[in-house]
Protein backbone atom coordinates (compact mmCIF):
# COMPACT_ATOMS: atom_id res chain seq x y z
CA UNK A 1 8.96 -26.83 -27.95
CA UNK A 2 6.11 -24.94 -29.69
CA UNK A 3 4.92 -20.94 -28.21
CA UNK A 4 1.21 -22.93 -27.80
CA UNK A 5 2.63 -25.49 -25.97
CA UNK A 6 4.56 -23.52 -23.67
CA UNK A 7 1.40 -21.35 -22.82
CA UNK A 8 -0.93 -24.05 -21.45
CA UNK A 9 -1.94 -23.17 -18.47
CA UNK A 10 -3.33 -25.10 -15.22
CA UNK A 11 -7.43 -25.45 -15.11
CA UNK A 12 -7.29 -23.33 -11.81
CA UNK A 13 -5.81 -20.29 -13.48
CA UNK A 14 -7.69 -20.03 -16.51
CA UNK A 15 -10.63 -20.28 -13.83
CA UNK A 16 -8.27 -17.34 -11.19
CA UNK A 17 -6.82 -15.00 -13.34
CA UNK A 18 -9.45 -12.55 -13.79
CA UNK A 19 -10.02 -12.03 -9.90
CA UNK A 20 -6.05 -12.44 -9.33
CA UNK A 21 -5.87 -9.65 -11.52
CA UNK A 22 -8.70 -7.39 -9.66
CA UNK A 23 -7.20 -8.17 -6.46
CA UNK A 24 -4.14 -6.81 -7.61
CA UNK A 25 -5.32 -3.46 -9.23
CA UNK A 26 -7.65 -3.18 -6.33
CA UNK A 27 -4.10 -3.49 -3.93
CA UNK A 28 -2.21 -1.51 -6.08
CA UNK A 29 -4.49 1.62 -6.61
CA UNK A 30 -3.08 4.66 -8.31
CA UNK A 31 -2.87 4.58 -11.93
CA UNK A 32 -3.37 0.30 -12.12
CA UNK A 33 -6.88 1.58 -10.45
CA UNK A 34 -7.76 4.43 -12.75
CA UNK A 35 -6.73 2.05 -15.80
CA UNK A 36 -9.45 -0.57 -14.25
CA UNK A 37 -12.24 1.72 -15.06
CA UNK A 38 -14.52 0.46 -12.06
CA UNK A 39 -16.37 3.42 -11.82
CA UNK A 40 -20.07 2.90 -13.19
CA UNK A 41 -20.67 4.81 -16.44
CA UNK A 42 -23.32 7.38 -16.32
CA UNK A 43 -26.00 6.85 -19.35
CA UNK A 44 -24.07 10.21 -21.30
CA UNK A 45 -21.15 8.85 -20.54
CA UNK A 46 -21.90 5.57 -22.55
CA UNK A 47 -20.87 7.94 -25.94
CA UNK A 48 -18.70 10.47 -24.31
CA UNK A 49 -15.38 8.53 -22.91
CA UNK A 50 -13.64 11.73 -22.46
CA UNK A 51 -16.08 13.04 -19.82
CA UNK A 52 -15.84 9.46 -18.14
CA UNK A 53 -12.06 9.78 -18.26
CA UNK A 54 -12.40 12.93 -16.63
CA UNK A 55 -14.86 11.60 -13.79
CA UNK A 56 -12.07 8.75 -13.82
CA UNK A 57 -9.30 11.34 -13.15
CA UNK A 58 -11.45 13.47 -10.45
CA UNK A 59 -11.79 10.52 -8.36
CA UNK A 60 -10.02 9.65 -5.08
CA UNK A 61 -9.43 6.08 -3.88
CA UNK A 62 -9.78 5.07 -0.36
CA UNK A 63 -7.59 1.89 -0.66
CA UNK A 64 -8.98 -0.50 2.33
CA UNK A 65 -7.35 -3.75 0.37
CA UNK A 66 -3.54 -1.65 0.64
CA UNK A 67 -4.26 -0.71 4.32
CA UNK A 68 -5.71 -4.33 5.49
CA UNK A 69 -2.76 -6.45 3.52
CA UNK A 70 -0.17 -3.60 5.38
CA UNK A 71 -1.91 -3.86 8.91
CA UNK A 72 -1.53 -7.43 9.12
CA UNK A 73 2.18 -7.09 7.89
CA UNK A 74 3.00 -4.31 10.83
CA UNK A 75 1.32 -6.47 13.40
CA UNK A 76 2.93 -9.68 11.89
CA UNK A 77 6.11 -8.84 11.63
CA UNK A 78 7.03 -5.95 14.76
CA UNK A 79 8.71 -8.73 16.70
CA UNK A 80 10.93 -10.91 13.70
CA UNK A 81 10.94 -14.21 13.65
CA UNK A 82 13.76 -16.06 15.56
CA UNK A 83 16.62 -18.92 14.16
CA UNK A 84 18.80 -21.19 15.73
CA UNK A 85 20.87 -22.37 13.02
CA UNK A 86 21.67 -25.57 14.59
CA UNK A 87 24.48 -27.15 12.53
CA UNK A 88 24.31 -24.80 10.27
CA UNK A 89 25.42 -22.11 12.54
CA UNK A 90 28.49 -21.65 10.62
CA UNK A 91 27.61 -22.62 6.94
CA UNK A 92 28.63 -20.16 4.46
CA UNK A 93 25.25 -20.56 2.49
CA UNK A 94 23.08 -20.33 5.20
CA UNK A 95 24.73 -16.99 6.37
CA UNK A 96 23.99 -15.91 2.98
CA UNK A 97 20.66 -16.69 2.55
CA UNK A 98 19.73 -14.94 5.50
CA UNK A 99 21.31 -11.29 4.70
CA UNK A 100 20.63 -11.49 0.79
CA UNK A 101 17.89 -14.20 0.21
CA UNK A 102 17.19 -13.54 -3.44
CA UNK A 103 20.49 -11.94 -4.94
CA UNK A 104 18.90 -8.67 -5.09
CA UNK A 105 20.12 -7.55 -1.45
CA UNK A 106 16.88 -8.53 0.25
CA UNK A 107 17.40 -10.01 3.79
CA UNK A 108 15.11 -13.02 4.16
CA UNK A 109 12.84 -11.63 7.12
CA UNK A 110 11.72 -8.95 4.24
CA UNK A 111 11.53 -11.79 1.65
CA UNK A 112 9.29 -13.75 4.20
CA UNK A 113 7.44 -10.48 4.42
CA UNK A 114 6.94 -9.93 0.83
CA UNK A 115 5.77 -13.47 0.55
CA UNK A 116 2.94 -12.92 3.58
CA UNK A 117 1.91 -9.63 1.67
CA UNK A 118 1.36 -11.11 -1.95
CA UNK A 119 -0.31 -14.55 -0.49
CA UNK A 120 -2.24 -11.77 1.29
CA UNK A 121 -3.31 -10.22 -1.98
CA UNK A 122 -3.57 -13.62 -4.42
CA UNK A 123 -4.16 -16.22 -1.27
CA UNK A 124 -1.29 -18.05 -2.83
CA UNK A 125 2.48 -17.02 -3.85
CA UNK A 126 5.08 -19.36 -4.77
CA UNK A 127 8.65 -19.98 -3.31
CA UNK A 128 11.55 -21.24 -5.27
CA UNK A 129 14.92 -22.21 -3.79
CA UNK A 130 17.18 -22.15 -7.01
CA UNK A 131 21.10 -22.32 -8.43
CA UNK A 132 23.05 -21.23 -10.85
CA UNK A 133 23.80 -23.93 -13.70
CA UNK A 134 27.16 -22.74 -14.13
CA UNK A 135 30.07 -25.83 -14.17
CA UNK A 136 31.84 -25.08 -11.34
CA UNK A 137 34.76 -28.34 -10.22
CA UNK A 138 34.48 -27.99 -6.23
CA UNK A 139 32.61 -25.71 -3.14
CA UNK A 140 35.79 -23.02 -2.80
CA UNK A 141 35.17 -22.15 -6.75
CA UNK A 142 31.71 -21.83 -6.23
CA UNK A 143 31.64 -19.84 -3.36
CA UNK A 144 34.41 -17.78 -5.31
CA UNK A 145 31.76 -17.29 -7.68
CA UNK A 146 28.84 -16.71 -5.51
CA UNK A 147 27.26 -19.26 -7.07
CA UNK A 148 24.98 -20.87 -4.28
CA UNK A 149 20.92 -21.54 -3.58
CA UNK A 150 18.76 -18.41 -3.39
CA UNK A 151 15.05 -18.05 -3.09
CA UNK A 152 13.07 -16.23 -6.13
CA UNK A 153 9.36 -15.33 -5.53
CA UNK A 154 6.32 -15.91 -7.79
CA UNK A 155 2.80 -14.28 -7.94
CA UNK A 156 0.12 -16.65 -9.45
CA UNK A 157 0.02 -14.61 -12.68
CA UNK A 158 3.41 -16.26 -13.12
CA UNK A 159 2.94 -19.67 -12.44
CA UNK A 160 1.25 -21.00 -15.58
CA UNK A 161 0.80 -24.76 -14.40
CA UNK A 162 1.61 -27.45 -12.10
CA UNK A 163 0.82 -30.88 -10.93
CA UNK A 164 0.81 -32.89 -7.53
CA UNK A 165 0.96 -36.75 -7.76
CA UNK A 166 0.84 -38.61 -4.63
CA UNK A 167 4.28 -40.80 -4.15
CA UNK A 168 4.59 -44.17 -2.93
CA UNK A 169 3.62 -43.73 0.65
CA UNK A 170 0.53 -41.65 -0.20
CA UNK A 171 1.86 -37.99 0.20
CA UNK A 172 0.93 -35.71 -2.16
CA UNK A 173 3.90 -33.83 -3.96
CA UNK A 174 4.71 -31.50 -6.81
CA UNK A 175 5.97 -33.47 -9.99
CA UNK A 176 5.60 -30.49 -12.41
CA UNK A 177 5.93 -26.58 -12.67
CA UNK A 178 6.13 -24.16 -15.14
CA UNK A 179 7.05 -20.25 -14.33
CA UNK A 180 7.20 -17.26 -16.84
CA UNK A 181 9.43 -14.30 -16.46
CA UNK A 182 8.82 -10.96 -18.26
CA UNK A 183 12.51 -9.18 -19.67
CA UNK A 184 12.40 -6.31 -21.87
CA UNK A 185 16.02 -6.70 -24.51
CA UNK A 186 18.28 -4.14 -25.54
CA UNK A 187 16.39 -3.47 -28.47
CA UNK A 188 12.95 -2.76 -26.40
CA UNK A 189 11.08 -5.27 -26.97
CA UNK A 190 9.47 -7.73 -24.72
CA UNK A 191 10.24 -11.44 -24.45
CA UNK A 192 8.70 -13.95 -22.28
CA UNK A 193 11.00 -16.88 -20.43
CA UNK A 194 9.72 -19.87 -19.48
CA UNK A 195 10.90 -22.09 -16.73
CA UNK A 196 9.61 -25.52 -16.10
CA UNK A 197 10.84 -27.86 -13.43
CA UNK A 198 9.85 -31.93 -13.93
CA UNK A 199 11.63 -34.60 -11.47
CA UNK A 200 14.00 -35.71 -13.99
CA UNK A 201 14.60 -32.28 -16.51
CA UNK A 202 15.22 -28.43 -16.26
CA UNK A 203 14.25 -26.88 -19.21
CA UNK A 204 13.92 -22.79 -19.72
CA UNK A 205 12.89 -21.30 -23.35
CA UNK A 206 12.73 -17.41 -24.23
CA UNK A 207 9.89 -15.76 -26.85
CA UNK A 208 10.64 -12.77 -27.52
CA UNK A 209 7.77 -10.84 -29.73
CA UNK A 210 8.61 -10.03 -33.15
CA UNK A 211 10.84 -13.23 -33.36
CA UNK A 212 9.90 -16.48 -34.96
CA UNK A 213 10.56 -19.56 -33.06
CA UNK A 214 11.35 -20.36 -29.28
CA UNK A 215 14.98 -20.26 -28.25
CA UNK A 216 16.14 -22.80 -25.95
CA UNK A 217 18.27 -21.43 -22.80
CA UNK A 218 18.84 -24.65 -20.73
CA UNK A 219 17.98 -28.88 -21.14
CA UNK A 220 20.06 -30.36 -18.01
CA UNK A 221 19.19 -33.13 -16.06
CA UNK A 222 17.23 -32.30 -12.74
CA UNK A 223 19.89 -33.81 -10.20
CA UNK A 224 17.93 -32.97 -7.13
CA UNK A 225 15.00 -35.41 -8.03
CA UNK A 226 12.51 -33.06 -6.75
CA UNK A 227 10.88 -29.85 -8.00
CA UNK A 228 12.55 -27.11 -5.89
CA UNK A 229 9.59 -25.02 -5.37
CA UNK A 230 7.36 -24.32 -2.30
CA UNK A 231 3.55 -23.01 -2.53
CA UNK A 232 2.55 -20.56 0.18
CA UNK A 233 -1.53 -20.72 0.87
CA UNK A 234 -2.34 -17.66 2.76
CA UNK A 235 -5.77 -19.39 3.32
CA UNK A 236 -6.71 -23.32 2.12
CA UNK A 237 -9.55 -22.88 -0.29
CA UNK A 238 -9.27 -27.52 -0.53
CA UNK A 239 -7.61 -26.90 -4.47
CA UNK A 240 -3.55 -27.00 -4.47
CA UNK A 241 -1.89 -24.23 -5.76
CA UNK A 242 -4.84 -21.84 -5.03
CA UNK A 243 -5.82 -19.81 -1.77
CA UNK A 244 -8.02 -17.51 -0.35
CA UNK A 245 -7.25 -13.65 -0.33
CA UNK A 246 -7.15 -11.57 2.51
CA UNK A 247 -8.80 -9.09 0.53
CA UNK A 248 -11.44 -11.05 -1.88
CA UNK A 249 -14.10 -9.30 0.18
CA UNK A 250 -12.47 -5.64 0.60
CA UNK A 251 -12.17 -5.40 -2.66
CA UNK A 252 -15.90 -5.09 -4.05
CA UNK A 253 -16.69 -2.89 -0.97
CA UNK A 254 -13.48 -0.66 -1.86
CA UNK A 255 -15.19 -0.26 -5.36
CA UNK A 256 -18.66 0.57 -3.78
CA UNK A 257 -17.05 3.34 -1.51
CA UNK A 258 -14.94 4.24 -4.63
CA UNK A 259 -18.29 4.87 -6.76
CA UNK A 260 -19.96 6.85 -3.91
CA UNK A 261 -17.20 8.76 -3.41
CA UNK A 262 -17.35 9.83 -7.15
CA UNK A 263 -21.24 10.56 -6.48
CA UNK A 264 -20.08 12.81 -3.35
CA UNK A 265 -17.70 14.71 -5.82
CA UNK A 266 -20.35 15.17 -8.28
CA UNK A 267 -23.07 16.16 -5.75
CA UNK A 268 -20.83 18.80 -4.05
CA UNK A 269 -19.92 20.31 -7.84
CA UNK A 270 -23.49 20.19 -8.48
CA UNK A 271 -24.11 22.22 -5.37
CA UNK A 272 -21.59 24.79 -5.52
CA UNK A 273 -22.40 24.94 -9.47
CA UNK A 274 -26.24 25.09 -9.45
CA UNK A 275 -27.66 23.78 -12.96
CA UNK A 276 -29.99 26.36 -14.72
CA UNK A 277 -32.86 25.41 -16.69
CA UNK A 278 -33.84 28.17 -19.45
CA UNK A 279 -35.45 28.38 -22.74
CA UNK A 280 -33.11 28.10 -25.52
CA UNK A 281 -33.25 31.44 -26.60
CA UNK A 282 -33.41 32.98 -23.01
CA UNK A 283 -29.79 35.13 -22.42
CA UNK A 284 -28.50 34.22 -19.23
CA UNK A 285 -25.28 35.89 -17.77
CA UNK A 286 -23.46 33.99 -14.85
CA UNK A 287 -21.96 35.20 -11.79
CA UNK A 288 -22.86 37.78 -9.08
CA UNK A 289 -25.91 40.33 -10.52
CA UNK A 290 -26.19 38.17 -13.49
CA UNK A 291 -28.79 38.92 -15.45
CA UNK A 292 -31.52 36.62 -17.93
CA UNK A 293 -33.54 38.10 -20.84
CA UNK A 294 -36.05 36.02 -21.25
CA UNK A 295 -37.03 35.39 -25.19
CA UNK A 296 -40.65 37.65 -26.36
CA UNK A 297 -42.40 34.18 -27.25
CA UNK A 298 -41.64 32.55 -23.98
CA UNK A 299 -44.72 31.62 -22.49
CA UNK A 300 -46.17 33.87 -19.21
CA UNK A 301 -45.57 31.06 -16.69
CA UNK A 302 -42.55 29.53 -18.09
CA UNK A 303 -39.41 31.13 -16.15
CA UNK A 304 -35.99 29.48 -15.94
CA UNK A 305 -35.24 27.84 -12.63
CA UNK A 306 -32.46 26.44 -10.47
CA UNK A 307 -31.71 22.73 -10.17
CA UNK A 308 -29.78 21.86 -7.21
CA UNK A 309 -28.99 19.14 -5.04
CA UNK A 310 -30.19 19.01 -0.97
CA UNK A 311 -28.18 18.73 1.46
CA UNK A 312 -29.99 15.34 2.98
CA UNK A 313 -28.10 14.03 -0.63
CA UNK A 314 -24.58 14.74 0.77
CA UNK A 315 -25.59 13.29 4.02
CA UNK A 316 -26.44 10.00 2.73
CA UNK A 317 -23.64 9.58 0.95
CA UNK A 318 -20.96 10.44 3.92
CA UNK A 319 -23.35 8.03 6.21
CA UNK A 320 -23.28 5.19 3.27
CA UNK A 321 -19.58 5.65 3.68
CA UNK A 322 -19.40 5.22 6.57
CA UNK A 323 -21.36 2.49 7.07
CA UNK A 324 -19.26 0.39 4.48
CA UNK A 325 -15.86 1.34 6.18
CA UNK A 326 -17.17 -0.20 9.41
CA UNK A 327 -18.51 -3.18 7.19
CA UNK A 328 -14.55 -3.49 6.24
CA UNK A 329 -13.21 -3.19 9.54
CA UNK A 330 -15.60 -5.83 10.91
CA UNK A 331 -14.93 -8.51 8.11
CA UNK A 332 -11.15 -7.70 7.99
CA UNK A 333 -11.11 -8.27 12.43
CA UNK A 334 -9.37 -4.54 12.35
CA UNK A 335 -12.27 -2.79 13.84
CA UNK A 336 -10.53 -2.56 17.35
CA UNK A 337 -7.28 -1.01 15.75
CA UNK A 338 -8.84 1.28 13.55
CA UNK A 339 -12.02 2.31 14.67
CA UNK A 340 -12.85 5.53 16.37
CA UNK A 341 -15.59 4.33 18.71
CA UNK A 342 -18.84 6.67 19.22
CA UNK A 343 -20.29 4.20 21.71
CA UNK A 344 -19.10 2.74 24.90
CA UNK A 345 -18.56 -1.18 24.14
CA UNK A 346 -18.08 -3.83 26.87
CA UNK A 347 -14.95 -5.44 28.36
CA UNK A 348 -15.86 -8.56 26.98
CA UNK A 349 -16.75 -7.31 23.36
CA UNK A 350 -13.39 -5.37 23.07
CA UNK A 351 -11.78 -8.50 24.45
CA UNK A 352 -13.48 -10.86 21.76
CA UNK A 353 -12.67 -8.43 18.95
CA UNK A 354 -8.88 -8.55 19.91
CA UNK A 355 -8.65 -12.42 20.51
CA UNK A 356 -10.25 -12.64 16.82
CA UNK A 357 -7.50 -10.48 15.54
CA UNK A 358 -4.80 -12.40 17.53
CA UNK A 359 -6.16 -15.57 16.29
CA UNK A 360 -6.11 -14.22 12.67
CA UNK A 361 -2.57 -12.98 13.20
CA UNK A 362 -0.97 -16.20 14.78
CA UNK A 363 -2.32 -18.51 11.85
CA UNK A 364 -0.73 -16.19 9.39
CA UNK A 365 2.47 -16.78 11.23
CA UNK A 366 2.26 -20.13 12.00
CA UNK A 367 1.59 -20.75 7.55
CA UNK A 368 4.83 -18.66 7.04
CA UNK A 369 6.71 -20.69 9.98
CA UNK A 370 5.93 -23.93 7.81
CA UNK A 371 6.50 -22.57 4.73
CA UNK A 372 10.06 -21.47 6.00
CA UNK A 373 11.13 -24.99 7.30
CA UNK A 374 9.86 -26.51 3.57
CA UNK A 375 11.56 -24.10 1.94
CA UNK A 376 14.75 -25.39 4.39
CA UNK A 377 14.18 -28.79 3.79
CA UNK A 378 14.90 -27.34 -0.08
CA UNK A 379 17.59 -25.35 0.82
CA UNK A 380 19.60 -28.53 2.58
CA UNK A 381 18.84 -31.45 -0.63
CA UNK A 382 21.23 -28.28 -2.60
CA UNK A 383 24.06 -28.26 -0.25
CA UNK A 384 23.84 -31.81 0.47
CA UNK A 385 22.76 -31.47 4.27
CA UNK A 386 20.46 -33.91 6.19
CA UNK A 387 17.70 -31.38 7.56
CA UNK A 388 16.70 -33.89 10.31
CA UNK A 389 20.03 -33.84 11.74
CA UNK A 390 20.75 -30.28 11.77
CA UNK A 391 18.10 -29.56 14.55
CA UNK A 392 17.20 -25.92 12.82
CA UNK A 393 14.47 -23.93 14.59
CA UNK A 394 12.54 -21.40 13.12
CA UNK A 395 9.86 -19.58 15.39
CA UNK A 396 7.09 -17.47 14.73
CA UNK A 397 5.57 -15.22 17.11
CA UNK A 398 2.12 -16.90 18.34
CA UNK A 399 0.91 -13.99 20.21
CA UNK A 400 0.24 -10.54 19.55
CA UNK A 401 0.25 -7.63 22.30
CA UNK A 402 -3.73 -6.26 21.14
CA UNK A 403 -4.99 -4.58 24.01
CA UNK A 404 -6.96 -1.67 24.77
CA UNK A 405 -4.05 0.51 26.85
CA UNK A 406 -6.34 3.50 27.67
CA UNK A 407 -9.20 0.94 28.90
CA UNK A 408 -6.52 -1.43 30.89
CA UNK A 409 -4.95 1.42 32.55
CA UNK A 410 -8.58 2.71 33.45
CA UNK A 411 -9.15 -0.37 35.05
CA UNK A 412 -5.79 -0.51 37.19
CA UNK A 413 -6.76 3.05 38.54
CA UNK A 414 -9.88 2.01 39.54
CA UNK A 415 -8.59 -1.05 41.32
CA UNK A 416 -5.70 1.28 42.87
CA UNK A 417 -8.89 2.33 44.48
CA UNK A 418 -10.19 -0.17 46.24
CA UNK A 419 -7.45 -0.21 48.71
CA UNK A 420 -6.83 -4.28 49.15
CA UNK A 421 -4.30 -4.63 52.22
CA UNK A 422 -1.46 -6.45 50.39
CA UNK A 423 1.97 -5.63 49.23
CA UNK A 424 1.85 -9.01 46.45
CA UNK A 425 -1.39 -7.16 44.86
CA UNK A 426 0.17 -3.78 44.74
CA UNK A 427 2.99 -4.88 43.39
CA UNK A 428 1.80 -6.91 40.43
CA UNK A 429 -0.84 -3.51 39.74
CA UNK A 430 2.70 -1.44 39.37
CA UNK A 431 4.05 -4.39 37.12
CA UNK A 432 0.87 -4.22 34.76
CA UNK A 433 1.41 -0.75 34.42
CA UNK A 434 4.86 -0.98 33.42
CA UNK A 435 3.84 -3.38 30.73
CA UNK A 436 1.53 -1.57 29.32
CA UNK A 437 3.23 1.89 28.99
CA UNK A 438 6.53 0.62 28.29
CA UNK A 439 7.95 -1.09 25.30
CA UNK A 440 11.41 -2.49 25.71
CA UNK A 441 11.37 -6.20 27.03
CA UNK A 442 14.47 -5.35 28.90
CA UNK A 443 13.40 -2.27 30.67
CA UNK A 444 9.95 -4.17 31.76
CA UNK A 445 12.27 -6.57 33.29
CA UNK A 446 14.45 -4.12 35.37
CA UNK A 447 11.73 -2.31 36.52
CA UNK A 448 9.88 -5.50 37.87
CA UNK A 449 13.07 -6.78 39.86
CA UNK A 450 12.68 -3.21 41.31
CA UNK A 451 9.06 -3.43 42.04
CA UNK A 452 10.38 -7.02 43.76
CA UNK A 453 12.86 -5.51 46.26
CA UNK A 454 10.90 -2.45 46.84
CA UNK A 455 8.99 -2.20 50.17
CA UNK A 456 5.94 -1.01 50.48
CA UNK A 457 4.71 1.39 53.99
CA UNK A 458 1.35 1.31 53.18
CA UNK A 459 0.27 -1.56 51.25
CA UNK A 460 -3.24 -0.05 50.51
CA UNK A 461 -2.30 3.33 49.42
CA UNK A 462 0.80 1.87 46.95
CA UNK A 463 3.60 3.66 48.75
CA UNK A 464 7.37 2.84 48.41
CA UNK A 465 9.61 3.70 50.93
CA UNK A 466 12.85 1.92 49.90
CA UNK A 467 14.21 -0.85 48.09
CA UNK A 468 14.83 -4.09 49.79
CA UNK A 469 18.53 -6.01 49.81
């Protein structure tokens, strides 16, 4: 296997990879950002880097793509996922998978996670469910060894190519996949290892730079028959192995607001530092009682001035700003979660903007539902199991608890109000309130049983006087 050969890559990522790597630098931020050099160069600054390195430096970054991709996640994943094992309730493997999915200690609700984040960032990430290749002669010796199926995660930058074929009864399935990993050897110096998975071979190769020739790690025989690998689309885009990103639109408007905010910099420098205009020979001393000589030759009504920005300047800027954030939180559906608003909104608007969110949130969970039950369906063909007979369950939370509490409590006051003669409808007001203020499932349920047996003197006015038997 040649080093040219081993680097062809898939149509779709020679035609991704520059906006797979934006999106990432644009999630990342910090130094990944500065590195990017998105800031537009100034004409001056077209011959003096160092001054746009500074500007680079000077600059803050308001990372919108970091906070969407993490908002999601905290919504996403506050109530976890739940699994009935079915018959593999007691399986050793199974067991393991969930409290150290990827032999690195990570449980497999926080793998799940980090594969919603990065499909969040890319629109795709990739899932493989792999094993050790060491000879082992029965299941006690392996499990001796810890040698058993765990899940490894990919980032499109690492998946170099791949091909579907559709099988005999039409179904469209992965027949090919090739992975690079990036190690670093005891001498320093980088090396590159290729994995690629056909139907019938496993074959992995190492470059390392500096080296001549590929070395060849593994050639074994694929015994599973199918390519153990599962693609996560965070969004369909119609092309396999490619997605949409949660962020493909943040990103450019993060850059915009990133470039302002270097103007806003500049502009309040420029108006704490006022530039002077003088003659050349004119001697100007700085600083409080400063004083200029002005040169003999200097003609009579030629006299050095002050250039400095107005205030309206900084104004525009912070309302430009602005304006772009609220751009953000409308295209991202976050607008009811993180905007402070200045104007009073209807009940039905707030309750649109929430159900958009909700409905945003529960496909995101329903994708990494499915993707969890393929990547079972993996899991069982390498410990032998039958996945149809083992009656596993794997649910996502469908619905999200977005509401407006101040607004909903406003509203229970007001109908607290209106004094309606019945016991039923004061009780379910005092239930609504408990579920809105409180947080614990179980208390919520203890308190209603209480509301239940409580009676009521004076139905109108919400009065307890006892509870019931």
């Amino acid at each position: 296997m040649d080093l040219k050969t081993l680097e062809k890559k898939h149509p779709s990522f020679a035609a991704k990879v520059s906006e797979w790597k934006y999106l990432y630098k644009s999630y990342k931020g910090g130094e990944d950002y500065r590195k990017a050099a998105l800031l537009y160069k100034y004409i001056f600054e077209e011959k003096d880097n160092d001054k746009y390195q500074q500007r680079l430096e000077q600059t803050p970054l308001d990372n919108h793509c970091e906070s969407t991709i993490h908002t999601y996640s905290s919504f996403i994943w506050k109530t976890p996922p739940q699994r009935d094992l079915g018959g593999l309730q007691s399986n050793y493997e199974a067991l393991k998978i969930l409290e150290d999915a990827d032999m690195n200690e990570t449980t497999l609700n926080e793998f799940m996670r980090q594969v919603q984040i990065e499909s969040g960032v890319y629109g795709t990430c990739w899932v493989v469910i792999d094993k050790s290749s060491a000879k082992v002669t029965n299941l006690r010796q392996a499990r001796s060894k810890g040698i058993r199926p765990y899940m490894s995660l990919y980032v499109p930058l690492d998946v170099y190519d791949w091909t579907y074929e559709r099988n005999e009864a039409g179904k469209k399935v992965l027949t090919y996949i090739k992975f690079v990993e990036h190690e670093i050897d005891a001498e320093g110096r980088k090396a590159r290892v290729f994995r690629i998975w056909s139907l019938d071979r496993i074959e992995v190769y190492r470059h390392t730079e500096g080296k001549e020739g590929i070395e060849t790690l593994q050639d074994d025989v694929n015994q599973l028959g199918i390519i153990p690998a599962v693609c996560h689309h965070n969004k369909r885009n119609g092309t396999r192995g490619s997605g949409i990103s949660d962020i493909k639109d943040v990103a450019p408007m993060q850059q915009s607001i990133y470039n302002d905010l270097s103007e806003l910099a500049q502009t309040i420098r420029n108006t704490n530092h006022s530039t002077l205009v003088k003659n050349d020979k004119d001697s100007a001393v700085g600083g409080a009682g400063g004083v200029i000589v002005m040169d003999d030759d200097t003609e009579a009504g030629k006299k050095p001035y002050l250039l400095q920005p107005q205030l309206f300047q900084l104004e525009g800027l912070l309302k430009t700003i602005e304006k772009k954030e609220n751009m953000i939180n409308t295209m991202t559906h976050l607008r009811p979660v993180r905007q402070v608003r200045t104007q009073p909104a209807s009940g039905v608007a707030i309750q649109t903007e929430f159900q958009l969110l909700n409905t945003l949130l529960a496909e995101k969970a329903a994708g990494l539902q499915m993707t969890e039950y393929r990547v079972l369906r993996i899991f069982c063909a390498w410990i032998g199991k039958d996945p149809d007979r083992l009656r596993v369950i794997i649910s996502y939370p469908q619905k999200f608890e977005l509401r407006d509490r101040e607004s909903d409590l406003r509203v229970i006051e007001q109908a607290k109000r209106l004094k309606v003669k019945s016991e039923v409808y004061q009780k379910e007001l005092d239930k609504m309130v408990a579920q809105i203020t409180l947080e614990d499932d179980a208390n919520i349920e203890s308190i209603h049983k209480e509301i239940d047996t409580a009676v009521y003197d004076g139905a109108e006015e919400g009065v307890v006087s006892g509870g019931g038997e």
